[in-house]
C-alpha atoms as a PDB file:
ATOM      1  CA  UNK A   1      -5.913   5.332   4.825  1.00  0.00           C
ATOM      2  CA  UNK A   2      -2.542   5.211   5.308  1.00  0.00           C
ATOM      3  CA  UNK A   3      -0.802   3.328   7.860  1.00  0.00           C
ATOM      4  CA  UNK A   4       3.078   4.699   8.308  1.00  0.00           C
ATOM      5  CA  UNK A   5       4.822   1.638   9.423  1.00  0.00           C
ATOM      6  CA  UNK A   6       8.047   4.058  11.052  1.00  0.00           C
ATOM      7  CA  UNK A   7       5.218   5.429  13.362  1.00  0.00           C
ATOM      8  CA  UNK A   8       4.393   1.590  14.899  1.00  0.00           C
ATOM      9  CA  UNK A   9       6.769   0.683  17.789  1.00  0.00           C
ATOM     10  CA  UNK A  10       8.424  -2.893  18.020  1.00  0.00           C
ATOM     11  CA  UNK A  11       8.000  -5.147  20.741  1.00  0.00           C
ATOM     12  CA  UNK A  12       9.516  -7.872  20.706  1.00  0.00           C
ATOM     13  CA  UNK A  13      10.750  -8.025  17.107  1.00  0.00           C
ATOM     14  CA  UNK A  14       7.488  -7.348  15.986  1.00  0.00           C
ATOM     15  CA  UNK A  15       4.788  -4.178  14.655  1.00  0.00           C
ATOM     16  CA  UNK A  16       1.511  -4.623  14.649  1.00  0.00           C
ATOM     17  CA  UNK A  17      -1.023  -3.448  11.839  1.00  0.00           C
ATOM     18  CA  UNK A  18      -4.514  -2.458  13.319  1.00  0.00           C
ATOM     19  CA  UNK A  19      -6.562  -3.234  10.064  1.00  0.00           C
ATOM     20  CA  UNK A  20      -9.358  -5.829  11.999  1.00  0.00           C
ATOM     21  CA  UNK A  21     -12.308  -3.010  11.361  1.00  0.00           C
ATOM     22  CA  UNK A  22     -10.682  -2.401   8.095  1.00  0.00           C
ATOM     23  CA  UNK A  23     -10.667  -5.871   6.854  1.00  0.00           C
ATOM     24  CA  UNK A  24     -13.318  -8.155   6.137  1.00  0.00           C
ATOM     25  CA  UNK A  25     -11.469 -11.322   4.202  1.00  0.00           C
ATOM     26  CA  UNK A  26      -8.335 -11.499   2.005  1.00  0.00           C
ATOM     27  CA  UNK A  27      -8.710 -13.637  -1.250  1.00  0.00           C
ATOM     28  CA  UNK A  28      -6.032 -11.731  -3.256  1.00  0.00           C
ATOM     29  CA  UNK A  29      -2.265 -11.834  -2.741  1.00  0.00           C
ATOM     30  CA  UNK A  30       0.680 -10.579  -4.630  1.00  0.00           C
ATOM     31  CA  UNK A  31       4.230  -9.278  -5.083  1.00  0.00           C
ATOM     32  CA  UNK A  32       5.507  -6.457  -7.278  1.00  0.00           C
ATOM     33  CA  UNK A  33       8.034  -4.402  -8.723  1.00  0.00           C
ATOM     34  CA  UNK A  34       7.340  -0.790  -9.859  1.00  0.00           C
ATOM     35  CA  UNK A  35       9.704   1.250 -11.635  1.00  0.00           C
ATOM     36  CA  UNK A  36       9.115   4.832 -13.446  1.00  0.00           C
ATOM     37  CA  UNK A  37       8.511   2.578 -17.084  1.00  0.00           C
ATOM     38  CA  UNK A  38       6.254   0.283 -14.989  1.00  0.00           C
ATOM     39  CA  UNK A  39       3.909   2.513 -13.340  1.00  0.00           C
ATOM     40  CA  UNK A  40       0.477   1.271 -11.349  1.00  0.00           C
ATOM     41  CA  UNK A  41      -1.977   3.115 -13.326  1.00  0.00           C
ATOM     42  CA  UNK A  42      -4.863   5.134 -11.727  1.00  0.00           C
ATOM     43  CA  UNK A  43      -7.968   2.227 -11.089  1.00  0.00           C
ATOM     44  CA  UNK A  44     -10.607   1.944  -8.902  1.00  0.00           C
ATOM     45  CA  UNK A  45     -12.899  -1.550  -8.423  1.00  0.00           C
ATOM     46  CA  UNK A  46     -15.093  -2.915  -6.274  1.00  0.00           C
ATOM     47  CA  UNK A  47     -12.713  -4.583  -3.765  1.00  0.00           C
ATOM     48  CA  UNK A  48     -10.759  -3.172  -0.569  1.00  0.00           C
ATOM     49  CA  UNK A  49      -7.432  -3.512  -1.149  1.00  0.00           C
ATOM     50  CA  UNK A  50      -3.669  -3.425   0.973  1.00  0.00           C
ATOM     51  CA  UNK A  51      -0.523  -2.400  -0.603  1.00  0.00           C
ATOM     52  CA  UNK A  52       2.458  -2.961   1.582  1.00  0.00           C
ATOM     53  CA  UNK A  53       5.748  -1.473   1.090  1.00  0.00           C
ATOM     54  CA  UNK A  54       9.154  -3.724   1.650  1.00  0.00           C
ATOM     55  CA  UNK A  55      11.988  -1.543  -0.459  1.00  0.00           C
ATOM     56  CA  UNK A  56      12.092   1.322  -2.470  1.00  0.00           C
ATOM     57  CA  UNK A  57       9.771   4.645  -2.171  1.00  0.00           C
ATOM     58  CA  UNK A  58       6.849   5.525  -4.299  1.00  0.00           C
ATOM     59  CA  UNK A  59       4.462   7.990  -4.494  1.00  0.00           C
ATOM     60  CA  UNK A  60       0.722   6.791  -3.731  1.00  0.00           C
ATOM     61  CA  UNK A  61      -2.127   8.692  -4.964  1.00  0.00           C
ATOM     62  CA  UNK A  62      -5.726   8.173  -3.193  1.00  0.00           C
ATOM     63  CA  UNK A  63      -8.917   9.942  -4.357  1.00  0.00           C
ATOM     64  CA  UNK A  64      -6.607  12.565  -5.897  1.00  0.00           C
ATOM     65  CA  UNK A  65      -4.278  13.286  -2.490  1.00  0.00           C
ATOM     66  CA  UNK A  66      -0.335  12.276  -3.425  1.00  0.00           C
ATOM     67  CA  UNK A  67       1.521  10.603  -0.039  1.00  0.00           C
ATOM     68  CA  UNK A  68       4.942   9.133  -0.174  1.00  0.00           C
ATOM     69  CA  UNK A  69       5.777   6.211   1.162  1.00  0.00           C
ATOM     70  CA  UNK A  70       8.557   3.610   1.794  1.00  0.00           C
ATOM     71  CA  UNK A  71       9.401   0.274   4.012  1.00  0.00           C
ATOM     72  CA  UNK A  72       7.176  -1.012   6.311  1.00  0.00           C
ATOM     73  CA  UNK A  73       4.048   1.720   5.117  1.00  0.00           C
ATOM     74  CA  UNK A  74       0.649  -0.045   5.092  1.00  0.00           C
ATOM     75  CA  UNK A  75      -2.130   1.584   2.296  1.00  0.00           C
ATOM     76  CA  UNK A  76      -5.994   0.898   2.912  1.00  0.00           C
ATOM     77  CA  UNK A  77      -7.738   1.308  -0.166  1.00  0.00           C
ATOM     78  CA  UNK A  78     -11.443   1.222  -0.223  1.00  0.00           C
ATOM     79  CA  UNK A  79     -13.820  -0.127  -2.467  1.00  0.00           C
ATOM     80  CA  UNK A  80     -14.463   2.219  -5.561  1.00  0.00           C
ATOM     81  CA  UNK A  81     -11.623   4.248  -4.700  1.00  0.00           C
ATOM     82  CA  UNK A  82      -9.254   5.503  -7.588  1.00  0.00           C
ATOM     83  CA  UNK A  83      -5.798   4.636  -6.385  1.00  0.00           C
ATOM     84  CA  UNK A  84      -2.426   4.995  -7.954  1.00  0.00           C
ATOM     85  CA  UNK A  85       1.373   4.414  -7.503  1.00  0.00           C
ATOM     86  CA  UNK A  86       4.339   5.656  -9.027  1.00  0.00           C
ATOM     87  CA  UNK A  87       8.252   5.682  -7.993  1.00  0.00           C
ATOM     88  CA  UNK A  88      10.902   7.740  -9.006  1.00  0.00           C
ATOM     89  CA  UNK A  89      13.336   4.531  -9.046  1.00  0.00           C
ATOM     90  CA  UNK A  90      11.529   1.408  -7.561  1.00  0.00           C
ATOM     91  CA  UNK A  91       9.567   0.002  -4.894  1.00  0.00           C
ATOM     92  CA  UNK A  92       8.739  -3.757  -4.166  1.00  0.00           C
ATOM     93  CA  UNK A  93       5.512  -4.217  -2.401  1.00  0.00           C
ATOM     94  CA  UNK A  94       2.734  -6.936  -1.359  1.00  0.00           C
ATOM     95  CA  UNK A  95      -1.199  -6.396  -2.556  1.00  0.00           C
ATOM     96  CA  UNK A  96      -3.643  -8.198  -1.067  1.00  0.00           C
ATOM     97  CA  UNK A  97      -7.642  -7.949  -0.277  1.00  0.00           C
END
């Protein structure tokens, strides 16, 4: 699932994420940096995952379906779901699960 972050309206200097059926509890948190000789390789494991997008643009490949996305975009990955992202330049973004 992906959530695009352009398509949630502000209120109040803030967007909210609707991921409370999606998420169950978070014990993994991190930053990175992908570039085109730094790619996030196709994996799958047995934990749900969210990537979210600060800068840049990537492409994001779930199950085999390609989506781009960019700032403020919110990816659900699923448990045992092969998932994959690649950028043309960069892209900085948060994982957690």
């Amino acid at each position: 699932m992906i959530i695009k972050g352009s398509a949630i309206p502000e209120v109040n200097f803030r967007k909210g994420y609707e991921i409370s059926e999606a998420q169950e509890q978070i014990d993994h948190f991190a930053e990175r940096i992908t570039t085109p000789a730094n790619p996030f390789e196709p994996e799958k494991h047995g934990e749900q995952r969210f990537w979210y997008i600060l800068e840049g643009e990537a492409n994001v490949t779930i199950n085999g379906e390609c989506t781009t996305v960019g700032p403020s975009d919110l990816i659900l990955i699923e448990p045992w779901t092969d998932h994959s992202l690649r950028a043309d330049d960069w892209v900085r973004w948060i994982c957690f699960g």
